[in-house]
C-alpha atoms as a PDB file:
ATOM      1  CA  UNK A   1       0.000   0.000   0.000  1.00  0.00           C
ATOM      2  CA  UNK A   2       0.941   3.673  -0.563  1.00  0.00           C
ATOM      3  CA  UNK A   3      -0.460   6.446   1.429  1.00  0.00           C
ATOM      4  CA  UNK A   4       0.141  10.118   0.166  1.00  0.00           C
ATOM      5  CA  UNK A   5       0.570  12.407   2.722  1.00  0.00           C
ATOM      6  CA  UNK A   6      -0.806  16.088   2.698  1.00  0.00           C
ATOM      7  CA  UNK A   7       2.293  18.256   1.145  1.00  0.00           C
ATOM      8  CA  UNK A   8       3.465  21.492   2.512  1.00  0.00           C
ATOM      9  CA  UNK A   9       1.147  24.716   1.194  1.00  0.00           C
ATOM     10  CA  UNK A  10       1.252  25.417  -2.370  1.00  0.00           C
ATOM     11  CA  UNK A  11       3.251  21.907  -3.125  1.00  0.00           C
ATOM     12  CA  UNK A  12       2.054  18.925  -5.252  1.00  0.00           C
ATOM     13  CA  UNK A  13       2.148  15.262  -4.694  1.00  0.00           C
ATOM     14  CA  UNK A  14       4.660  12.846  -7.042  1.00  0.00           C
ATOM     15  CA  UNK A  15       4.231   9.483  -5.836  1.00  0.00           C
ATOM     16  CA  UNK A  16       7.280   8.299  -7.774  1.00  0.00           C
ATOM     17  CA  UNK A  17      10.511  10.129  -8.982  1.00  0.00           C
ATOM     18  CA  UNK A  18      13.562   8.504 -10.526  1.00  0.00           C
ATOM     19  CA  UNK A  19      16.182   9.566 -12.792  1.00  0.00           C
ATOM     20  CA  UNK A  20      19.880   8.880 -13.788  1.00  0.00           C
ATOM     21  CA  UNK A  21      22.053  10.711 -16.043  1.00  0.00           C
ATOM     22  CA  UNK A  22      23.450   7.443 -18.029  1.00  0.00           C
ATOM     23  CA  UNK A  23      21.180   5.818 -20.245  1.00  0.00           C
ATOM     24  CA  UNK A  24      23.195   2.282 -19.807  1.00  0.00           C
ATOM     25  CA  UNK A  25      22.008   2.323 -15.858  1.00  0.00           C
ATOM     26  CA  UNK A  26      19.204  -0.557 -16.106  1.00  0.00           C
ATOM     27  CA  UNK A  27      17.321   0.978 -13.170  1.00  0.00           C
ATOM     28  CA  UNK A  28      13.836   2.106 -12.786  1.00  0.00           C
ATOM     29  CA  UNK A  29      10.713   1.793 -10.791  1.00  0.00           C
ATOM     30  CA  UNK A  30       7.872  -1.006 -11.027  1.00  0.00           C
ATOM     31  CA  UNK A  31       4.496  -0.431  -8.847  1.00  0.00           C
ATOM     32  CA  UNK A  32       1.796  -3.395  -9.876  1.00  0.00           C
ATOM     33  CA  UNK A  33      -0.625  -4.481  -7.895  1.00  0.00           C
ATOM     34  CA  UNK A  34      -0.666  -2.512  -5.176  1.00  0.00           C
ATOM     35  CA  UNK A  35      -3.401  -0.047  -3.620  1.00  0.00           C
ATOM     36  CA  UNK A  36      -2.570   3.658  -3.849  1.00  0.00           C
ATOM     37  CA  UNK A  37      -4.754   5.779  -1.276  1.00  0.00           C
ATOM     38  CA  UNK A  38      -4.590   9.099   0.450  1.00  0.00           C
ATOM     39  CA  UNK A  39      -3.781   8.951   4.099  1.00  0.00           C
ATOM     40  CA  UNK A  40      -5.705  12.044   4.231  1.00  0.00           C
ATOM     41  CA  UNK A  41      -8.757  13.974   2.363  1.00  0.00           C
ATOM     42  CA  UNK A  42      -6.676  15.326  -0.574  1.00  0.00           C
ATOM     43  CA  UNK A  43      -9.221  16.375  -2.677  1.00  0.00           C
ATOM     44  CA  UNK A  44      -7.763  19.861  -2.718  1.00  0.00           C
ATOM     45  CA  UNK A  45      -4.329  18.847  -3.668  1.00  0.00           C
ATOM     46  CA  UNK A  46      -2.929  17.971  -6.840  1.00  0.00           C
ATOM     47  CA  UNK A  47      -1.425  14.060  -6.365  1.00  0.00           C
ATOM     48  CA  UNK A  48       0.571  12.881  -9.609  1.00  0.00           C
ATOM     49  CA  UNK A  49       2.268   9.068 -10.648  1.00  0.00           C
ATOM     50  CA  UNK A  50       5.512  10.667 -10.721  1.00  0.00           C
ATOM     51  CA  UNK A  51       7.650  13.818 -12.167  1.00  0.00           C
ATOM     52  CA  UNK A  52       9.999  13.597 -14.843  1.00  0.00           C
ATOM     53  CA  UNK A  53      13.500  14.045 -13.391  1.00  0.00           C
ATOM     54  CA  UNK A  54      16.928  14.057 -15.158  1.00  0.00           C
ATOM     55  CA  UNK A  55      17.628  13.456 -18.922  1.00  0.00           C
ATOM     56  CA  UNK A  56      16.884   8.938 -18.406  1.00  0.00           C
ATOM     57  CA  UNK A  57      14.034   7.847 -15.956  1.00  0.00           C
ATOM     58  CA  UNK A  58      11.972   4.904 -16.654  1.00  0.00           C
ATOM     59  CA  UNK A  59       8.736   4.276 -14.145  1.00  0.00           C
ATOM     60  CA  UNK A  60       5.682   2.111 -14.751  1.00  0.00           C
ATOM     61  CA  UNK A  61       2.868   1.373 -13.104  1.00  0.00           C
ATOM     62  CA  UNK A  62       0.505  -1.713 -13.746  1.00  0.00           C
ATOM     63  CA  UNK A  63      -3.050  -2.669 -12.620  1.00  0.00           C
ATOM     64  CA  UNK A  64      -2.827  -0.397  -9.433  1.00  0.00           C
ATOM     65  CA  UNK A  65      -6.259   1.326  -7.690  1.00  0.00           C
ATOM     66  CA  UNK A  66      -5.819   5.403  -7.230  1.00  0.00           C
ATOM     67  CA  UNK A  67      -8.881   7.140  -7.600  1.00  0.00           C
ATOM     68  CA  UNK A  68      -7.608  10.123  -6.578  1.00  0.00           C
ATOM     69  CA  UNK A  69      -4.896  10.743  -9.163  1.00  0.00           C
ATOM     70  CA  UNK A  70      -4.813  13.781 -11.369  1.00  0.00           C
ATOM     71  CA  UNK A  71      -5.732  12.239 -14.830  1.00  0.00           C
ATOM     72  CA  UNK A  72      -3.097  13.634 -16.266  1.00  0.00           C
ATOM     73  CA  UNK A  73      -1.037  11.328 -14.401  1.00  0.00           C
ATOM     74  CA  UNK A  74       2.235  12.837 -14.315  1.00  0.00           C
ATOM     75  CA  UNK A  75       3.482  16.031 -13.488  1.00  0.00           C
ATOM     76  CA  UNK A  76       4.257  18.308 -16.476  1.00  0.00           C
ATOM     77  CA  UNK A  77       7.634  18.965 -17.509  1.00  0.00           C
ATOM     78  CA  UNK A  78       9.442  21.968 -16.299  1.00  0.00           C
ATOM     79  CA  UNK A  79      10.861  23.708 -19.108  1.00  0.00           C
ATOM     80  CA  UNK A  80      10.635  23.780 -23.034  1.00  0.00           C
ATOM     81  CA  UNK A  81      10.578  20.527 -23.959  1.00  0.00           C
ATOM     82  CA  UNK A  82      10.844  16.633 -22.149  1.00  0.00           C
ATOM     83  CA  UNK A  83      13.607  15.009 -23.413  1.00  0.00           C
ATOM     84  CA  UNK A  84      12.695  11.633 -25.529  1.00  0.00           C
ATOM     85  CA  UNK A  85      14.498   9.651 -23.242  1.00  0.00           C
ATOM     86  CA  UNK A  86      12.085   9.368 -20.855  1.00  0.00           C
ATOM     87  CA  UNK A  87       9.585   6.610 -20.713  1.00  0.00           C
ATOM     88  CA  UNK A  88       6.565   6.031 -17.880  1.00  0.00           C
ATOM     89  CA  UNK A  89       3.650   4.354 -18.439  1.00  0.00           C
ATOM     90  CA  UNK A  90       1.033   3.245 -16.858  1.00  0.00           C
ATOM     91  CA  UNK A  91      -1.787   0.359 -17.529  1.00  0.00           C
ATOM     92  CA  UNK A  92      -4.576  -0.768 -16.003  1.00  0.00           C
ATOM     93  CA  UNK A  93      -6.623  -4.018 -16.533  1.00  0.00           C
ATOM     94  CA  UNK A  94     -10.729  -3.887 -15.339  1.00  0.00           C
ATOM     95  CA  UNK A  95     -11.410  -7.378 -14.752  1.00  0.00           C
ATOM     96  CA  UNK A  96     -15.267  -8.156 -14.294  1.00  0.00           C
ATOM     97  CA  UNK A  97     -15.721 -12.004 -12.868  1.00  0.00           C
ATOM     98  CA  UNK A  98     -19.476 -13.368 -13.736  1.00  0.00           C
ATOM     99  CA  UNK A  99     -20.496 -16.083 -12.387  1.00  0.00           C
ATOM    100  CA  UNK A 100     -24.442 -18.224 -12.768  1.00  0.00           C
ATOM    101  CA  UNK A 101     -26.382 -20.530 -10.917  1.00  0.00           C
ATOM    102  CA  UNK A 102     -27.920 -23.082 -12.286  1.00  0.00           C
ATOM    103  CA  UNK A 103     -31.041 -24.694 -10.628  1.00  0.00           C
ATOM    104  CA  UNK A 104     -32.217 -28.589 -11.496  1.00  0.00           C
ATOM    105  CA  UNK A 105     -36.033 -29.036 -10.612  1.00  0.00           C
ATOM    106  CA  UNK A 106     -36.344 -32.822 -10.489  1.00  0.00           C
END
């Protein structure tokens, strides 16, 4: 589980932020599966996946539950232009189970 926290006055929330300066550093950050949820009402506070940061970073999220997110989903660039070399993602899968009951009569 995550749990943003209120930030300071006038800040925004970034759940995630990773960068590294040399593109042949195989690091990044994977968050599946896991329930992202305010620890308190932050319905007046802007709450993002992550911030770009430095010229590599490499985040992705998959099939995690945060309402609460700004749909933009990550923070906007700072500046004229994101470099290419970035890459976050994020997916999410809506599965739906059905099930029936069937009933003999004799």
């Amino acid at each position: 589980m995550i749990h943003p926290r209120r930030p300071m006055t006038g800040q925004q929330n970034t759940i995630t932020a990773e960068g590294k300066f040399d593109p042949n550093q195989n690091t990044g950050i994977l968050i599946q599966n896991c329930n992202i949820s305010p620890f308190d009402n932050l319905s007046d506070v802007h709450t993002f996946l992550g911030r770009l940061w430095k010229n590599h970073s490499t985040i992705v999220y998959i099939n995690n539950m945060a309402g609460f997110i700004d749909p933009k989903g990550w923070m906007p660039w700072v500046g004229t232009s994101a470099p290419n070399t970035i890459f976050y993602a994020k997916h999410v899968v809506l599965c739906i189970l059905y099930s029936s009951l069937t009933t003999l009569i004799d």
